[in-house]
C-alpha atoms as a PDB file:
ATOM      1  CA  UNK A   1      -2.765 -16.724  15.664  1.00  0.00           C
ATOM      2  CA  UNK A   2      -3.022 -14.455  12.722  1.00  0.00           C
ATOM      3  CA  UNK A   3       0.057 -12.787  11.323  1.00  0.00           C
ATOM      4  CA  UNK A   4      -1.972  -9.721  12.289  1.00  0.00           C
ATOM      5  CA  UNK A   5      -2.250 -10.712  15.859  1.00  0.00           C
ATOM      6  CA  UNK A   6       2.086 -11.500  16.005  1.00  0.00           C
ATOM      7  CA  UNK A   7       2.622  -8.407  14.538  1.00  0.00           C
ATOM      8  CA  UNK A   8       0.319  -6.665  17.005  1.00  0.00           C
ATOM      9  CA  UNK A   9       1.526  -8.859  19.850  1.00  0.00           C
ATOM     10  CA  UNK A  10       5.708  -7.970  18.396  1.00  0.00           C
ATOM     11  CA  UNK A  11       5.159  -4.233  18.885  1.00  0.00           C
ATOM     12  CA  UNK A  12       3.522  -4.370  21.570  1.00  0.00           C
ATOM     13  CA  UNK A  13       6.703  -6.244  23.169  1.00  0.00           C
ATOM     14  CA  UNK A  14       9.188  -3.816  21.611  1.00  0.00           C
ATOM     15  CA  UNK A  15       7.164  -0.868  23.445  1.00  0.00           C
ATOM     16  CA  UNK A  16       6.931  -2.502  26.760  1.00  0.00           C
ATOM     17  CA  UNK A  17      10.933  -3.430  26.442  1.00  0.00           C
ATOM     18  CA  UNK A  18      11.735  -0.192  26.350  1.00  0.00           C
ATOM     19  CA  UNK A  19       9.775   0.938  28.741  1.00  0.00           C
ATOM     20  CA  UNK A  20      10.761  -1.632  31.074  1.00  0.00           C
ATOM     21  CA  UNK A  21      14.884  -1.264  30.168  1.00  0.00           C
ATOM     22  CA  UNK A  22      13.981   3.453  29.807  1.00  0.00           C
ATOM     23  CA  UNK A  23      16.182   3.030  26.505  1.00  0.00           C
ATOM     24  CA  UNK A  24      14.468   3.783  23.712  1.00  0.00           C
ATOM     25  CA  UNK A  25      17.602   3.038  21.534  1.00  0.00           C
ATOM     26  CA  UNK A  26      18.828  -0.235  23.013  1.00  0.00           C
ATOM     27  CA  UNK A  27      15.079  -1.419  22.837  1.00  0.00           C
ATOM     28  CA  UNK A  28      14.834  -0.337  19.206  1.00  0.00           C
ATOM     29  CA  UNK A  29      18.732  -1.620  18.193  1.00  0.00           C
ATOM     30  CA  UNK A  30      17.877  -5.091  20.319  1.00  0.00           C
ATOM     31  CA  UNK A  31      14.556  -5.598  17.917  1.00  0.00           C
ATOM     32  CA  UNK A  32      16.167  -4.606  14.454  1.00  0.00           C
ATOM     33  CA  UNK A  33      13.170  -1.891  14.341  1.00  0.00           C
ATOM     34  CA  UNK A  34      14.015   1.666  13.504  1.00  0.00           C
ATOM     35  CA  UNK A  35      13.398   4.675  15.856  1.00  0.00           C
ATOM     36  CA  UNK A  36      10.923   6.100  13.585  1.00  0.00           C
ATOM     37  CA  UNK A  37       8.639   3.072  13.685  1.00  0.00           C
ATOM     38  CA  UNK A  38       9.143   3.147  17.487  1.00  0.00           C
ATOM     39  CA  UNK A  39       8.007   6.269  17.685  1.00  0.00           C
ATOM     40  CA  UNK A  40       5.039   6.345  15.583  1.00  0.00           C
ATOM     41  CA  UNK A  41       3.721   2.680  17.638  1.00  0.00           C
ATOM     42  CA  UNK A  42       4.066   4.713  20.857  1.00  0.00           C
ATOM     43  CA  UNK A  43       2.264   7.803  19.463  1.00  0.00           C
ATOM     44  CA  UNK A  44      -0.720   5.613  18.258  1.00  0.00           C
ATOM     45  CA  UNK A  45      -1.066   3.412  20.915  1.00  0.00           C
ATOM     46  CA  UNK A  46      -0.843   6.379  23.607  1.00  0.00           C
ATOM     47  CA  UNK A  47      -3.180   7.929  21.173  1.00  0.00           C
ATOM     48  CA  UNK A  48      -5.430   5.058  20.867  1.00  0.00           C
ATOM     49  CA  UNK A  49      -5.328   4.599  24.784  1.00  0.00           C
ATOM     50  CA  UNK A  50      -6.614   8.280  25.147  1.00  0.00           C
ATOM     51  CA  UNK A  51      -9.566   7.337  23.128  1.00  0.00           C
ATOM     52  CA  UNK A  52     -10.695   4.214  24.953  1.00  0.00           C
ATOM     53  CA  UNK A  53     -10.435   6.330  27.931  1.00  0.00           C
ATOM     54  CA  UNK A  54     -13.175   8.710  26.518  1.00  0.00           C
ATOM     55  CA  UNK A  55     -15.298   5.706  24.999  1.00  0.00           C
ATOM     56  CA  UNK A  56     -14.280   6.519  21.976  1.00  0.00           C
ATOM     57  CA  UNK A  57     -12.355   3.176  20.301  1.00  0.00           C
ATOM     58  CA  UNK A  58     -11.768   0.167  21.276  1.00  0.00           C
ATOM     59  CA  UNK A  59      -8.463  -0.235  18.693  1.00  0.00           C
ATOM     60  CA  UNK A  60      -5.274  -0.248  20.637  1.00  0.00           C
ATOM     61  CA  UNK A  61      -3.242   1.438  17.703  1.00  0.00           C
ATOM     62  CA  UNK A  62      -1.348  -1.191  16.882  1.00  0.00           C
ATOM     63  CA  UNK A  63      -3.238  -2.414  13.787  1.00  0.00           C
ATOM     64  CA  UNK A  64      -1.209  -2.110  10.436  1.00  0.00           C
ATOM     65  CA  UNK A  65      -2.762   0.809   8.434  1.00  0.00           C
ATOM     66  CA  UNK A  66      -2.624   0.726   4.335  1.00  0.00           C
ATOM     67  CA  UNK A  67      -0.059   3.201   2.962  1.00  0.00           C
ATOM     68  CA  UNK A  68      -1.373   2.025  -0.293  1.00  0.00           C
ATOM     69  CA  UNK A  69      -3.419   4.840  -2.062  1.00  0.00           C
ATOM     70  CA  UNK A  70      -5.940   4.230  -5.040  1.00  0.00           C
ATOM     71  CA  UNK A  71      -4.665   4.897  -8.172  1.00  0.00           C
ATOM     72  CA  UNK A  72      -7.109   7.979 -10.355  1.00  0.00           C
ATOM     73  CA  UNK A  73      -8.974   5.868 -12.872  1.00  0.00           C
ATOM     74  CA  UNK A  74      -8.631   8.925 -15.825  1.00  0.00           C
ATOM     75  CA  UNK A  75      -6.175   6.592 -17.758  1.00  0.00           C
ATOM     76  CA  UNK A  76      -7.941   3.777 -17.322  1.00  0.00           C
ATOM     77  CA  UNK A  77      -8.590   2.194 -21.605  1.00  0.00           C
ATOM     78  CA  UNK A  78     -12.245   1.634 -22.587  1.00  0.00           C
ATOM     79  CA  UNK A  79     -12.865  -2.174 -22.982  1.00  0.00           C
ATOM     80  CA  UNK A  80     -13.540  -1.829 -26.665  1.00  0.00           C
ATOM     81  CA  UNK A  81     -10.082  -0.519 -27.150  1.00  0.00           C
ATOM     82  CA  UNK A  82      -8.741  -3.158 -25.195  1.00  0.00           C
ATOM     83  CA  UNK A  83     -10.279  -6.103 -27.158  1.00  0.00           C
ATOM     84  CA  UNK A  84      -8.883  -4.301 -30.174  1.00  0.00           C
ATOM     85  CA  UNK A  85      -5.222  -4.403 -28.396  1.00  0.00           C
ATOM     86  CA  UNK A  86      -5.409  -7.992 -27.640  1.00  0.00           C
ATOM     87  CA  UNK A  87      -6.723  -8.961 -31.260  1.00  0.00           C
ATOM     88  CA  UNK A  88      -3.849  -6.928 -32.194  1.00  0.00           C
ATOM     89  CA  UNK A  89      -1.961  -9.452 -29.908  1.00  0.00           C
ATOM     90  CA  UNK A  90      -2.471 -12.811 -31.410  1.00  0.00           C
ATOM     91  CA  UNK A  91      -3.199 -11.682 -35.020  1.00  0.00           C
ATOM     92  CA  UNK A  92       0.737  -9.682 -35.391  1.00  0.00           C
ATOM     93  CA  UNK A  93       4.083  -9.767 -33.634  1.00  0.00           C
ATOM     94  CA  UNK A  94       4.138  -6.423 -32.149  1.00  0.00           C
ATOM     95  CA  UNK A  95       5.163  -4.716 -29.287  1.00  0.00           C
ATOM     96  CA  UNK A  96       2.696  -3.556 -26.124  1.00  0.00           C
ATOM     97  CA  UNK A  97       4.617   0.149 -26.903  1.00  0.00           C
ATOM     98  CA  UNK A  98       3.913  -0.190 -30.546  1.00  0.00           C
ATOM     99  CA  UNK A  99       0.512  -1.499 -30.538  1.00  0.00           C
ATOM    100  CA  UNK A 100      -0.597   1.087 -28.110  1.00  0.00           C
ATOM    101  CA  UNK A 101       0.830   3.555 -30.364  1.00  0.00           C
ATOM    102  CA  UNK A 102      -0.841   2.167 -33.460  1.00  0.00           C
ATOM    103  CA  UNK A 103      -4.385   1.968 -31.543  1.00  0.00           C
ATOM    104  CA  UNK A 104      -3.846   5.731 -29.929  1.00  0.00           C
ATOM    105  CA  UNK A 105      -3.246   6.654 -34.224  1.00  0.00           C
ATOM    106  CA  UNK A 106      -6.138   5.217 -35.205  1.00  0.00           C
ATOM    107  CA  UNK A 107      -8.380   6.280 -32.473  1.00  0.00           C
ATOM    108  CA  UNK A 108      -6.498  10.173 -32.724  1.00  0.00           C
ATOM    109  CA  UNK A 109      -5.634   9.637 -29.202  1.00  0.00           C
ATOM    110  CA  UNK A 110      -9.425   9.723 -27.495  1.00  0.00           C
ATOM    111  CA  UNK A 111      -9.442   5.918 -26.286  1.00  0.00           C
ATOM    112  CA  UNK A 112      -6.151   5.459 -24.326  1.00  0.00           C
ATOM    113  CA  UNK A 113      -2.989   6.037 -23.666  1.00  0.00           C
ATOM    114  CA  UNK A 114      -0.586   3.623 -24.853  1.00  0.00           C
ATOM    115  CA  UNK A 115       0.682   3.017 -21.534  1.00  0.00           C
ATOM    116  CA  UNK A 116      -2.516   1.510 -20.525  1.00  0.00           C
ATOM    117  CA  UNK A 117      -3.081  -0.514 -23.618  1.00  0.00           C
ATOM    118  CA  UNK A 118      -2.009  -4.150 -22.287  1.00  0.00           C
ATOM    119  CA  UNK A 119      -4.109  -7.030 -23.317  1.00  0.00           C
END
């Protein structure tokens, strides 16, 4: 079984506790899960339930869902200044903050921010 599936087979569990006990706050307490997650489990699964009812998903809502969002590539440093940051690396002793500086100089600030300037 896939950490996934536990997860998934955990809330489920939590749900049909406090269903089963009509305390949504003992349930929630007796699981270590706050009332906001319990909440938003039981909206998405009802949800989800509505849905297979209508032939529309077969997902029981219960899946995690990525609160990750992709970062805007706009800062993103061409490669060429990058290979000119990491030769800056190994032939002197400075600093990421320094050497980004010292590249944005010489470039006049059109290939990076200094921030981005790593390698």
């Amino acid at each position: 079984m896939t950490h996934d599936q536990r997860e998934i087979r955990r809330k489920k569990r939590v749900l049909e506790y406090a269903e089963r006990i009509g305390n949504i706050n003992k349930a929630c307490r007796y699981f270590g899960v706050s009332r906001s997650s319990f909440y938003e489990w039981r909206d998405r699964y009802r949800s989800a339930a509505m849905g297979r009812r209508v032939g529309r998903t077969r997902r029981d809502g219960l899946e995690e869902e990525s609160h990750h969002r992709r970062r805007a590539t706009t800062r993103r440093t061409p490669p060429s200044t990058v290979g000119h940051a990491s030769r800056l690396r190994t032939d002197s002793r400075i600093g990421p903050r320094d050497r980004g500086r010292m590249i944005e100089s010489q470039n006049e600030g059109k290939n990076g921010h200094h921030d981005t300037v790593s390698g």
